[in-house]
PDB file of N, CA and C in Angstrom:
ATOM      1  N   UNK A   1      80.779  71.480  61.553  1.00  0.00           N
ATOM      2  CA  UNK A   1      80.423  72.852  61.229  1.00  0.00           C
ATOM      3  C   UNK A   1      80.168  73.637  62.517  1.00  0.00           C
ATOM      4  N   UNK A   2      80.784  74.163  62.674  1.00  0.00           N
ATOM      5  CA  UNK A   2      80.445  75.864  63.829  1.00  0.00           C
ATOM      6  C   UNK A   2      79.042  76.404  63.612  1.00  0.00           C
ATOM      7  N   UNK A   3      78.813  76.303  64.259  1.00  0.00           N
ATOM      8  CA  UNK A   3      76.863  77.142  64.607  1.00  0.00           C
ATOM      9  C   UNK A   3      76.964  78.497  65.844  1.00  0.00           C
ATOM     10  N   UNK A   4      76.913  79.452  65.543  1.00  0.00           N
ATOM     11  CA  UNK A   4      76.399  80.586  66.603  1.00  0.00           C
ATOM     12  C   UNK A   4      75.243  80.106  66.815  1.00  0.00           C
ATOM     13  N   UNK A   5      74.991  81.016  68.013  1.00  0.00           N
ATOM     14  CA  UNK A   5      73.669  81.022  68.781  1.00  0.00           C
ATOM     15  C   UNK A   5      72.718  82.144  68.798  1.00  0.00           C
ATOM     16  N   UNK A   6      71.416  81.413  68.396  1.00  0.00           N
ATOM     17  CA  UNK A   6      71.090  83.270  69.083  1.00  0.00           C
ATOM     18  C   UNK A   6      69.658  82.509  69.361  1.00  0.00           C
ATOM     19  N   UNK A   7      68.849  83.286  70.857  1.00  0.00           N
ATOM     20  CA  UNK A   7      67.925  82.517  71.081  1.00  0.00           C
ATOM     21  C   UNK A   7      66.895  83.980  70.785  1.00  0.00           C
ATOM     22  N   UNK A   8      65.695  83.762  71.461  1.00  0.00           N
ATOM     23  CA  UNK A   8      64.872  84.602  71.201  1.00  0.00           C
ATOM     24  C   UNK A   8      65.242  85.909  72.563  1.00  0.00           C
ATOM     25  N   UNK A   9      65.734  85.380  73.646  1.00  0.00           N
ATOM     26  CA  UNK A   9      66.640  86.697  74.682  1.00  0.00           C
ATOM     27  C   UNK A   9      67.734  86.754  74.547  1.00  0.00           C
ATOM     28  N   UNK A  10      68.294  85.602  74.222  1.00  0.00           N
ATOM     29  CA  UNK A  10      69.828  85.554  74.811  1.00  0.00           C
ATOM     30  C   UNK A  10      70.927  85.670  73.302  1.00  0.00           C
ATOM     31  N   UNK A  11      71.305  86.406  73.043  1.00  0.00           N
ATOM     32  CA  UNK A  11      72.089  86.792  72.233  1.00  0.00           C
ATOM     33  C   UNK A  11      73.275  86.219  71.838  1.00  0.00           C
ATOM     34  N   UNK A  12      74.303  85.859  70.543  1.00  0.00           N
ATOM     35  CA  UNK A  12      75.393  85.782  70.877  1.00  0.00           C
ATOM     36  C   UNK A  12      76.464  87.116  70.708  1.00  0.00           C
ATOM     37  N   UNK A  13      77.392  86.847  71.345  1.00  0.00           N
ATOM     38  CA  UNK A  13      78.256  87.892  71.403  1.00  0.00           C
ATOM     39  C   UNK A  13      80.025  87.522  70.698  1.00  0.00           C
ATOM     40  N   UNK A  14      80.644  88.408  70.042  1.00  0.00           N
ATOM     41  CA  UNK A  14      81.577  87.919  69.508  1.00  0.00           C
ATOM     42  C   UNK A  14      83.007  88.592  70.024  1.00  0.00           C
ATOM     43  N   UNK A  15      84.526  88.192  69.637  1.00  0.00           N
ATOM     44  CA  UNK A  15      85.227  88.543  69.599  1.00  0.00           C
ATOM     45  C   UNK A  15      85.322  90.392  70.103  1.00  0.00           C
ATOM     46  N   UNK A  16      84.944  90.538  68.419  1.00  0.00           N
ATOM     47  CA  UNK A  16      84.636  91.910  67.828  1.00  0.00           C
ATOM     48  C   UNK A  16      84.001  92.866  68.774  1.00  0.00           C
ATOM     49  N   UNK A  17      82.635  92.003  68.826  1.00  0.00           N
ATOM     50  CA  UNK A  17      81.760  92.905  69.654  1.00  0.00           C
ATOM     51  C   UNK A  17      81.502  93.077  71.415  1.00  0.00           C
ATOM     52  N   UNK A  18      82.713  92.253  71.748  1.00  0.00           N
ATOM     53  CA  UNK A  18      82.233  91.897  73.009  1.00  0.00           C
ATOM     54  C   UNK A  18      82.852  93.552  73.506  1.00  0.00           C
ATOM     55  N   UNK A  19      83.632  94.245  73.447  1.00  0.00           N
ATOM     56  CA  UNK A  19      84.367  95.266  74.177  1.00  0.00           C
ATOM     57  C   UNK A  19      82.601  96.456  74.159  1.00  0.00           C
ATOM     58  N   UNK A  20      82.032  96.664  73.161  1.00  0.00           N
ATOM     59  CA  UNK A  20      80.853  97.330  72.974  1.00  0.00           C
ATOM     60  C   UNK A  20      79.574  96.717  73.954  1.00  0.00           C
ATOM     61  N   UNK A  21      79.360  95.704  73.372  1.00  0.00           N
ATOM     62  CA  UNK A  21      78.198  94.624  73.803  1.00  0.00           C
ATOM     63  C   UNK A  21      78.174  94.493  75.194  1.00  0.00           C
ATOM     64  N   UNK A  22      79.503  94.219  75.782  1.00  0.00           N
ATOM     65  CA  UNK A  22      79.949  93.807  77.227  1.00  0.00           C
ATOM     66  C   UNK A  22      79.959  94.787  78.182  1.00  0.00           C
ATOM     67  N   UNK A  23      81.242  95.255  77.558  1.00  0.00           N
ATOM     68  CA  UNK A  23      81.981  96.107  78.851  1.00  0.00           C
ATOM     69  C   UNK A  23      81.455  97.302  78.622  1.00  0.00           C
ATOM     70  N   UNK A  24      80.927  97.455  77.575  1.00  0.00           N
ATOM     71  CA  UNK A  24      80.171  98.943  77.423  1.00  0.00           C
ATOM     72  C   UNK A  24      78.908  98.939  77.865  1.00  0.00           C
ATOM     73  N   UNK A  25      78.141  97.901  78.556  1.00  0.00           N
ATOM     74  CA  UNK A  25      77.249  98.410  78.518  1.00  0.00           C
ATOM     75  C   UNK A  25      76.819  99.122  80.093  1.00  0.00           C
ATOM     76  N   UNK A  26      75.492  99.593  80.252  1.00  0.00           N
ATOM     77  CA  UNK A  26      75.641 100.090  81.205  1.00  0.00           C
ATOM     78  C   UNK A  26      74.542  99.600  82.394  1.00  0.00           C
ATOM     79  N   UNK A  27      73.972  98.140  81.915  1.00  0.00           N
ATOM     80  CA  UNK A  27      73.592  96.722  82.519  1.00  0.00           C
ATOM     81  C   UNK A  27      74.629  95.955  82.810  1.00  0.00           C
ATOM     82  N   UNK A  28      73.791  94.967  83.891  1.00  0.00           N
ATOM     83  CA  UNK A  28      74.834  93.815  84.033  1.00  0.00           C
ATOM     84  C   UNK A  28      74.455  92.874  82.794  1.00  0.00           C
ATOM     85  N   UNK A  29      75.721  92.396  82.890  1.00  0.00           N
ATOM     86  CA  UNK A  29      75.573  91.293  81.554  1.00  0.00           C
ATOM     87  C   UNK A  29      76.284  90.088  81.968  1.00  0.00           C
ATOM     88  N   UNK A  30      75.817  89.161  81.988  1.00  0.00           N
ATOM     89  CA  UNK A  30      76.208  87.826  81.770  1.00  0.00           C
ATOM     90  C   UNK A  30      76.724  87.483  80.438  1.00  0.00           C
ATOM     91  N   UNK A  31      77.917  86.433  80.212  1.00  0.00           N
ATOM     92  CA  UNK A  31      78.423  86.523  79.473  1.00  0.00           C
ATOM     93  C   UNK A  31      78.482  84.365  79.317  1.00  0.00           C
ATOM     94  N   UNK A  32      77.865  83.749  78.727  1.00  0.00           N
ATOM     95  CA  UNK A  32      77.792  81.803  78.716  1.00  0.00           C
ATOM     96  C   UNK A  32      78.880  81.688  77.803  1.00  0.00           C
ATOM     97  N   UNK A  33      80.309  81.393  77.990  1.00  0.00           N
ATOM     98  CA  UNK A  33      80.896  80.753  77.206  1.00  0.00           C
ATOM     99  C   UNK A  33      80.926  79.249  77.414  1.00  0.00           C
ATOM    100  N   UNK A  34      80.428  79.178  75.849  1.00  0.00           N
ATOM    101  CA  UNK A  34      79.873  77.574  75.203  1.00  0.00           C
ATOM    102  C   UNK A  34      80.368  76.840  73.960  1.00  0.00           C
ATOM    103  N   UNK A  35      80.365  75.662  73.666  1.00  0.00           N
ATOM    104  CA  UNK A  35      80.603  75.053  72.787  1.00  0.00           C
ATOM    105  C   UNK A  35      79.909  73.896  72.060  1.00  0.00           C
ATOM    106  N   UNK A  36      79.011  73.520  70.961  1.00  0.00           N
ATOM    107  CA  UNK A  36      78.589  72.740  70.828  1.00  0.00           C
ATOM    108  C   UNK A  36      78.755  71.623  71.021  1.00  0.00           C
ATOM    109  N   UNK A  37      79.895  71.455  71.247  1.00  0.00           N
ATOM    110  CA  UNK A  37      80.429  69.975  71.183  1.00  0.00           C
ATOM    111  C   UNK A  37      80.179  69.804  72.881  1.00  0.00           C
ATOM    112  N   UNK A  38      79.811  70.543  73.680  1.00  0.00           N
ATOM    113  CA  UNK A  38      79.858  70.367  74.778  1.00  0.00           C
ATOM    114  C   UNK A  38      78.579  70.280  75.385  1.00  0.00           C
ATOM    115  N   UNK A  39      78.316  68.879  76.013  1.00  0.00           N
ATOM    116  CA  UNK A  39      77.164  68.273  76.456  1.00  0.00           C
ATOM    117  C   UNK A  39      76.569  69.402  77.125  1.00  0.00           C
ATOM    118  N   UNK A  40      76.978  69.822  78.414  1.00  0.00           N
ATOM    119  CA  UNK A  40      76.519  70.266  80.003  1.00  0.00           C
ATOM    120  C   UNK A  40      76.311  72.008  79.419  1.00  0.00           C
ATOM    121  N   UNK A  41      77.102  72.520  78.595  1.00  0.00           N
ATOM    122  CA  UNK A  41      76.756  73.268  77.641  1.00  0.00           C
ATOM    123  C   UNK A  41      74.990  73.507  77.084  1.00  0.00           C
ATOM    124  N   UNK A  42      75.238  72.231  76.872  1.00  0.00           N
ATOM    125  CA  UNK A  42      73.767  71.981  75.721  1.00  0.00           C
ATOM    126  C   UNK A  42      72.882  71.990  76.886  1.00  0.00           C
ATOM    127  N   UNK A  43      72.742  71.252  77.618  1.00  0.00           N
ATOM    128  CA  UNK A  43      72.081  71.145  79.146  1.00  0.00           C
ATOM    129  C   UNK A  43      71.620  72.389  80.043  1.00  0.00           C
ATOM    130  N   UNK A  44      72.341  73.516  80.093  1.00  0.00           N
ATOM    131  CA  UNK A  44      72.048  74.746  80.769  1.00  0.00           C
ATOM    132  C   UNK A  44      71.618  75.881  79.486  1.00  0.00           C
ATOM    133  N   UNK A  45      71.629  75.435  78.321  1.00  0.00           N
ATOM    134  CA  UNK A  45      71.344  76.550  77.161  1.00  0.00           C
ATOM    135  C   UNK A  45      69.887  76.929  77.820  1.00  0.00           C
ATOM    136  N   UNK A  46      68.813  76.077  78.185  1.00  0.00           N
ATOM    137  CA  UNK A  46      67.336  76.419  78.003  1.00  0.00           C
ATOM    138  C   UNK A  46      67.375  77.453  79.516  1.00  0.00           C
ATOM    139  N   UNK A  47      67.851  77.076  80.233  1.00  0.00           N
ATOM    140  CA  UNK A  47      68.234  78.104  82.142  1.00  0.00           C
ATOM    141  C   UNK A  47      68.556  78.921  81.308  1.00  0.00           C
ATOM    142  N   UNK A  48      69.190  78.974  80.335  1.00  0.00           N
ATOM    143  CA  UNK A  48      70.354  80.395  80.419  1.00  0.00           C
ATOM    144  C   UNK A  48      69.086  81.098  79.818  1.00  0.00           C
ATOM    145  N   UNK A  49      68.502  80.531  78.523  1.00  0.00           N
ATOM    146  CA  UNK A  49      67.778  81.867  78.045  1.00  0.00           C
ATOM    147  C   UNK A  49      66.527  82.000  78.560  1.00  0.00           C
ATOM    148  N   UNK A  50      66.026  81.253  79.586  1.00  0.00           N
ATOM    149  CA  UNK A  50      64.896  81.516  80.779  1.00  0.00           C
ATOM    150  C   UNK A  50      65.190  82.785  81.354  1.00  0.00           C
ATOM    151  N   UNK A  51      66.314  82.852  82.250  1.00  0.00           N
ATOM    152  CA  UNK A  51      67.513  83.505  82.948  1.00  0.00           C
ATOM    153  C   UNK A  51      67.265  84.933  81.784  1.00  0.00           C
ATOM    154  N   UNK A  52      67.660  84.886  80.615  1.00  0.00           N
ATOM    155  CA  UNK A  52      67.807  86.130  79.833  1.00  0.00           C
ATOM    156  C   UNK A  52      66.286  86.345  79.655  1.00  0.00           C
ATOM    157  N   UNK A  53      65.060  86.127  79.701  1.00  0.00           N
ATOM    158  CA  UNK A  53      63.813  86.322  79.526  1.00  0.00           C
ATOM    159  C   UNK A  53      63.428  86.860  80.449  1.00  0.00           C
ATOM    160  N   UNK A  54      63.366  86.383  82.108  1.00  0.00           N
ATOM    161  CA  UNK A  54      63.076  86.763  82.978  1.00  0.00           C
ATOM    162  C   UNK A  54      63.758  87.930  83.069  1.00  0.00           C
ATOM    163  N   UNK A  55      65.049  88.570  83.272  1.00  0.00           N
ATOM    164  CA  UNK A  55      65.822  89.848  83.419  1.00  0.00           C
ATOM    165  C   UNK A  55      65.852  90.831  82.255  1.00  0.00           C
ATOM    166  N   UNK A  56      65.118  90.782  81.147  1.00  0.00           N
ATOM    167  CA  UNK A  56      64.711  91.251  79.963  1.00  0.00           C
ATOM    168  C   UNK A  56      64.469  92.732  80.744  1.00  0.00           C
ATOM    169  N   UNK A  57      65.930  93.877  79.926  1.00  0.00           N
ATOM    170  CA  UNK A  57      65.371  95.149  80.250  1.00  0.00           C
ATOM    171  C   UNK A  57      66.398  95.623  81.442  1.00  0.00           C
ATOM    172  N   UNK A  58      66.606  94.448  82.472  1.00  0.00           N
ATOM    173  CA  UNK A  58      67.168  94.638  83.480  1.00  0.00           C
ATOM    174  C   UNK A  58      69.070  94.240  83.341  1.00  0.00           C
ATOM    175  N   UNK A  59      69.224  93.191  82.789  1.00  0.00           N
ATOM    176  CA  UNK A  59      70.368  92.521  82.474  1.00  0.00           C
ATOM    177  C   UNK A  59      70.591  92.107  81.030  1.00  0.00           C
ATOM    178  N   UNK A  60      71.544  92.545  80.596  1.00  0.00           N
ATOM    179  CA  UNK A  60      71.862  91.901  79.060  1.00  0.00           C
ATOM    180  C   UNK A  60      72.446  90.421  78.782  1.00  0.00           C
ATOM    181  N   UNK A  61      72.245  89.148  78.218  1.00  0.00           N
ATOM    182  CA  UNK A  61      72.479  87.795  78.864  1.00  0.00           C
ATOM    183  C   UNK A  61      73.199  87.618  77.110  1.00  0.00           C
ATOM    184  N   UNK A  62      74.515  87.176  76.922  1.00  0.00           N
ATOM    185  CA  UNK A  62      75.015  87.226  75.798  1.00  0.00           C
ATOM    186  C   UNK A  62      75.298  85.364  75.730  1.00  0.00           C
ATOM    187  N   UNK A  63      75.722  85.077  74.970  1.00  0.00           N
ATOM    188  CA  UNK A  63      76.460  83.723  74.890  1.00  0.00           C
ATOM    189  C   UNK A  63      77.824  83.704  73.765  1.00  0.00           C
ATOM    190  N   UNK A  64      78.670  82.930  73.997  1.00  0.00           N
ATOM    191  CA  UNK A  64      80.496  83.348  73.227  1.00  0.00           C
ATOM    192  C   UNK A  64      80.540  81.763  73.037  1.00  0.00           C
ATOM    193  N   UNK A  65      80.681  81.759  71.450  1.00  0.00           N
ATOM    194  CA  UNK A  65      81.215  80.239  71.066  1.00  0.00           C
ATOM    195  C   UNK A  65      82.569  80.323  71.172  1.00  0.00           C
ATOM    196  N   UNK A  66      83.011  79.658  71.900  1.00  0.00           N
ATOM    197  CA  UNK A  66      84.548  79.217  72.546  1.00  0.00           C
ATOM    198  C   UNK A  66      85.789  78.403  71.162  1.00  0.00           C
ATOM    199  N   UNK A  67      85.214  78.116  70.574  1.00  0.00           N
ATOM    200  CA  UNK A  67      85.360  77.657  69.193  1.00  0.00           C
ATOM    201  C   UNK A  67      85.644  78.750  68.091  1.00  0.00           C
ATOM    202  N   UNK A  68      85.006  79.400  68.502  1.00  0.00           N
ATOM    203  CA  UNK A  68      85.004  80.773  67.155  1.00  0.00           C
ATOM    204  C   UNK A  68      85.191  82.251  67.347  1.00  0.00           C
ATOM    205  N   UNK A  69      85.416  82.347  68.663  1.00  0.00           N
ATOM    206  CA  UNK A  69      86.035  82.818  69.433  1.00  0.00           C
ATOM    207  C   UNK A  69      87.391  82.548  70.472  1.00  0.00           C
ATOM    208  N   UNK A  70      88.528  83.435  70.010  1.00  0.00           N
ATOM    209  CA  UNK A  70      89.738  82.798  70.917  1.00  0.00           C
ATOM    210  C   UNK A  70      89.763  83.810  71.816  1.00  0.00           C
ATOM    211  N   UNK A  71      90.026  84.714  71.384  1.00  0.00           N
ATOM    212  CA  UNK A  71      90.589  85.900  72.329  1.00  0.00           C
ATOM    213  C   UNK A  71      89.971  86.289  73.311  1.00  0.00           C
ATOM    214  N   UNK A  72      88.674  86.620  73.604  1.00  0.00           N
ATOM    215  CA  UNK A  72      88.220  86.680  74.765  1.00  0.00           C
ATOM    216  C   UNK A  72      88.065  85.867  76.056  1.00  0.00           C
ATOM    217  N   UNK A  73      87.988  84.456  75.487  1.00  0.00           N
ATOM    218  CA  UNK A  73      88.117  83.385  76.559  1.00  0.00           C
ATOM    219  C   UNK A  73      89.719  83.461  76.665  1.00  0.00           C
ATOM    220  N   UNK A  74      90.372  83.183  76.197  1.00  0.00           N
ATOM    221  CA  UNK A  74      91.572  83.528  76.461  1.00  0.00           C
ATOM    222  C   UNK A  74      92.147  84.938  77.431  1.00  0.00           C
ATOM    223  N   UNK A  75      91.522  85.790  77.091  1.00  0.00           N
ATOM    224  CA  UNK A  75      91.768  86.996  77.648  1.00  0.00           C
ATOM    225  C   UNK A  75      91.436  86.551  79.198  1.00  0.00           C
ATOM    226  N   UNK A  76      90.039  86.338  79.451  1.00  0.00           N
ATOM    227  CA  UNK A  76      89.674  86.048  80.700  1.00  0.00           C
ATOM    228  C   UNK A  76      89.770  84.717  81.264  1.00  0.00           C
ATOM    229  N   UNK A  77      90.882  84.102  81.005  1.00  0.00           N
ATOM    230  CA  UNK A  77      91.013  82.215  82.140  1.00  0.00           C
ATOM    231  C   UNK A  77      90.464  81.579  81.466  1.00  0.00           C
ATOM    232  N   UNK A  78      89.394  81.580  80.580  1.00  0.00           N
ATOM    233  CA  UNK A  78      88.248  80.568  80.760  1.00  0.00           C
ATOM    234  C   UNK A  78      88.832  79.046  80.210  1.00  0.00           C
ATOM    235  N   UNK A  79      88.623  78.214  81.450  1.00  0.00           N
ATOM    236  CA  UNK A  79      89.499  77.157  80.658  1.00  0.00           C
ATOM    237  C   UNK A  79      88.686  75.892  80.724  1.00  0.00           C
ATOM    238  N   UNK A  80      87.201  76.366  81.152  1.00  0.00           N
ATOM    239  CA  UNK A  80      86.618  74.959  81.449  1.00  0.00           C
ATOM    240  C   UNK A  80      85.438  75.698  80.939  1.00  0.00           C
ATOM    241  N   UNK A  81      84.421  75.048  80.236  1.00  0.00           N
ATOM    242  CA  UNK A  81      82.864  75.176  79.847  1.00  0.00           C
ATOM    243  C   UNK A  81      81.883  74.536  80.530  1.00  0.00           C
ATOM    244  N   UNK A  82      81.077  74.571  80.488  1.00  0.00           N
ATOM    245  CA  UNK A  82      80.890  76.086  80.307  1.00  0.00           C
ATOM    246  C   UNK A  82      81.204  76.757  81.198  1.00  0.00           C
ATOM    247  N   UNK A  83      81.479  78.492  81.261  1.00  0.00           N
ATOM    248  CA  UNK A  83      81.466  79.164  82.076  1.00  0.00           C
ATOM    249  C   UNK A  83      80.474  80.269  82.269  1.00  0.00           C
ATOM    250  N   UNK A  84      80.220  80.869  82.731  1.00  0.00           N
ATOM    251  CA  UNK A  84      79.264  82.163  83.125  1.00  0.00           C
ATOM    252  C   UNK A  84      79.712  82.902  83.700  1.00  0.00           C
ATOM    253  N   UNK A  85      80.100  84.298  82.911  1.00  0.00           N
ATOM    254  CA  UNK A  85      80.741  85.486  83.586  1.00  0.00           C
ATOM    255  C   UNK A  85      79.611  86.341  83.847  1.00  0.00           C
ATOM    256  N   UNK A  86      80.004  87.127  84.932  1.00  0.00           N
ATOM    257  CA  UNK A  86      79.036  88.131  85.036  1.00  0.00           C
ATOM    258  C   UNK A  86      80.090  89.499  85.082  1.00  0.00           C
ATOM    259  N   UNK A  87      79.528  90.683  83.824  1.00  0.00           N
ATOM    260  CA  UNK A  87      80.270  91.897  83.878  1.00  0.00           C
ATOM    261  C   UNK A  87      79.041  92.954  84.571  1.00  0.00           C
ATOM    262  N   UNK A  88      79.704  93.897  85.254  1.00  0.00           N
ATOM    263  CA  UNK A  88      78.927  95.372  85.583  1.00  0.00           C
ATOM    264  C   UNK A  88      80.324  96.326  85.585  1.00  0.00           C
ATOM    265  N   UNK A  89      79.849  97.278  84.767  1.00  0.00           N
ATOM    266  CA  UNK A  89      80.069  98.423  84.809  1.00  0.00           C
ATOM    267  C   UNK A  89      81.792  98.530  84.044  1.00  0.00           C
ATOM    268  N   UNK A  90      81.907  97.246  83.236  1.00  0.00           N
ATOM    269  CA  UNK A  90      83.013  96.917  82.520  1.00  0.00           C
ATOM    270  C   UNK A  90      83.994  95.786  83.221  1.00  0.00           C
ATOM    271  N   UNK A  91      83.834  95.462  84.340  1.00  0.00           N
ATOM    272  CA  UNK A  91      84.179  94.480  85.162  1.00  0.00           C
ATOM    273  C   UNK A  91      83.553  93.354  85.470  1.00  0.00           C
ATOM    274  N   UNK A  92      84.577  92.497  85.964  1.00  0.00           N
ATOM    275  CA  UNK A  92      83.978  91.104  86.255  1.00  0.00           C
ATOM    276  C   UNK A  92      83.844  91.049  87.369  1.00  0.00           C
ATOM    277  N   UNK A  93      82.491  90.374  88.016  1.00  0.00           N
ATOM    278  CA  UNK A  93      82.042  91.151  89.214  1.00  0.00           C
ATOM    279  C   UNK A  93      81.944  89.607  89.641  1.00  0.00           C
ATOM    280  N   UNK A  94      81.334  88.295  88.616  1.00  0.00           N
ATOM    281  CA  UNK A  94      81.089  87.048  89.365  1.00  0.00           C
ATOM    282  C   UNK A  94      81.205  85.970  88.368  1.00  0.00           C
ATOM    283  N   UNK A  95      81.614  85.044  88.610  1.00  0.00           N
ATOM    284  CA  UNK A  95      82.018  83.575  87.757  1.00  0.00           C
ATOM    285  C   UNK A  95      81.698  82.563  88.284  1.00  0.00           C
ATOM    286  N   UNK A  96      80.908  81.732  87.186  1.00  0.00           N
ATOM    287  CA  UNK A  96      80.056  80.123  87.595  1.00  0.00           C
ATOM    288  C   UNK A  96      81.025  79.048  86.370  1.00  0.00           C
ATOM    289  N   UNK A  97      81.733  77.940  87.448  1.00  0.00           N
ATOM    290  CA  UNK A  97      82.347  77.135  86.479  1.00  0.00           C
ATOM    291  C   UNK A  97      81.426  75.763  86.171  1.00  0.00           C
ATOM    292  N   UNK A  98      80.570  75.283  85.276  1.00  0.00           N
ATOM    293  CA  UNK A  98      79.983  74.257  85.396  1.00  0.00           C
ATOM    294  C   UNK A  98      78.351  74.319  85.048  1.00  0.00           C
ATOM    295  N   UNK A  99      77.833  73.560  84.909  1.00  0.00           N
ATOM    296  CA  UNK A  99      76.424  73.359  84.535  1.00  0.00           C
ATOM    297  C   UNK A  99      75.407  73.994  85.842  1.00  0.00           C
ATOM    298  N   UNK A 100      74.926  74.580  86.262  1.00  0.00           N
ATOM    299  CA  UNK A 100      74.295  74.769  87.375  1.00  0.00           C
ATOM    300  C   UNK A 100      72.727  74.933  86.982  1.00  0.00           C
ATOM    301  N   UNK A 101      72.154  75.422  88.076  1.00  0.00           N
ATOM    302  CA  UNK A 101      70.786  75.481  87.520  1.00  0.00           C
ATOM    303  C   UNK A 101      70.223  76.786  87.326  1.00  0.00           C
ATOM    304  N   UNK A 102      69.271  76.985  86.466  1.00  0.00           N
ATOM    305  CA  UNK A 102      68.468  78.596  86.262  1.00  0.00           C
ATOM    306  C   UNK A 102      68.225  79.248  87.348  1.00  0.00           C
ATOM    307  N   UNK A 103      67.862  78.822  89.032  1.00  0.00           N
ATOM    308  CA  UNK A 103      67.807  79.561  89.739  1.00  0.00           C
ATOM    309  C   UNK A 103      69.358  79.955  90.307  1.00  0.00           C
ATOM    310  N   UNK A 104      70.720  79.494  90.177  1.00  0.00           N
ATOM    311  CA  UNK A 104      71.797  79.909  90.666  1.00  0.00           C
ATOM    312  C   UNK A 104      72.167  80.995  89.622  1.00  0.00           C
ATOM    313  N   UNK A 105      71.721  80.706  88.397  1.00  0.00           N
ATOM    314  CA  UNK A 105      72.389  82.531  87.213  1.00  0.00           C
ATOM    315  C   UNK A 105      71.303  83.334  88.024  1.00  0.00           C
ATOM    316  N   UNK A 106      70.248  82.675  88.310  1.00  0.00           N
ATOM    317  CA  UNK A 106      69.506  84.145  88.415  1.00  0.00           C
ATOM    318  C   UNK A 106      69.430  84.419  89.118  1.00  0.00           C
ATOM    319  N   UNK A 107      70.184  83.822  90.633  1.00  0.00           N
ATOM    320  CA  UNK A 107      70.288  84.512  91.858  1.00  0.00           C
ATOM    321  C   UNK A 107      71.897  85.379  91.899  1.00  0.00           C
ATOM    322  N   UNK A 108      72.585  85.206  91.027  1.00  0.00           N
ATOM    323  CA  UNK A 108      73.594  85.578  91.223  1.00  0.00           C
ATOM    324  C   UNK A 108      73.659  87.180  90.342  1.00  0.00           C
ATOM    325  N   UNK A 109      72.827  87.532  89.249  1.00  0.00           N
ATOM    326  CA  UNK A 109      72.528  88.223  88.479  1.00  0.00           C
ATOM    327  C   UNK A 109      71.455  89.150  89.822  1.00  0.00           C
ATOM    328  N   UNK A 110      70.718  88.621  90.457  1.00  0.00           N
ATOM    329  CA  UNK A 110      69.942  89.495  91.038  1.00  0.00           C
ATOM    330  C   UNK A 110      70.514  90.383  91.937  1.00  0.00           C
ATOM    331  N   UNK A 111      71.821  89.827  92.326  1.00  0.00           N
ATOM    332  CA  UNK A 111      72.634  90.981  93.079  1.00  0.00           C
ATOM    333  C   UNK A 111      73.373  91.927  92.712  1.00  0.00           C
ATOM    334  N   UNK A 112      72.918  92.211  91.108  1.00  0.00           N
ATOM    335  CA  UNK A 112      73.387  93.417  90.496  1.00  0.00           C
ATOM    336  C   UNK A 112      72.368  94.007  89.619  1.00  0.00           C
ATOM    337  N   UNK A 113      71.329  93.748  89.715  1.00  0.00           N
ATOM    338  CA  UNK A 113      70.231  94.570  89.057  1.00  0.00           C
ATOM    339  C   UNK A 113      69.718  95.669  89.705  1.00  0.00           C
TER     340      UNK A 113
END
């Protein structure tokens, strides 16, 4: 069974909504494409929505099930999970391939707040 996400900061974001949610907005936004089935995934979920708690206000922190969602990972490369996009101002400004830790999203996010 497919499960979305939604934490108490970190949002999920869809197909549909990502062109609004994303590129519209007029924060930076991080963007976690994830998959349940995917360990290292599961492993950086609790960073990520630390990461979206701490920047609360400042940065919008979304998450994209890769599973239930095609088109956008598709649209943008994404060919390995997890990934972490970072959009400003409708663009992709920075990309993390791999599990990393809560202080690397949030140093990389701090250079666009």
């Amino acid at each position: 069974m497919l499960r979305s996400y939604n934490g108490k900061f970190c949002k999920e974001v869809t197909d549909t909504a990502f062109e609004t949610d994303v590129l519209g907005s007029d924060k930076p936004v991080l963007v976690d494409f994830w998959a349940e089935w995917c360990g290292p995934c599961r492993m950086i979920a609790p960073s990520v929505e630390a990461v979206a708690e701490e920047y609360e206000g400042k940065a919008s922190i979304f998450k994209m099930n890769v599973d239930e969602n095609l088109n956008v990972p598709q649209q943008y490369g994404i060919r390995g999970i997890p990934t972490l996009v970072l959009f400003k101002g409708g663009q992709e400004v920075e990309r993390i391939v791999g599990a990393v830790s809560r202080e690397a999203i949030a140093k990389v996010i701090e250079k666009y707040v």
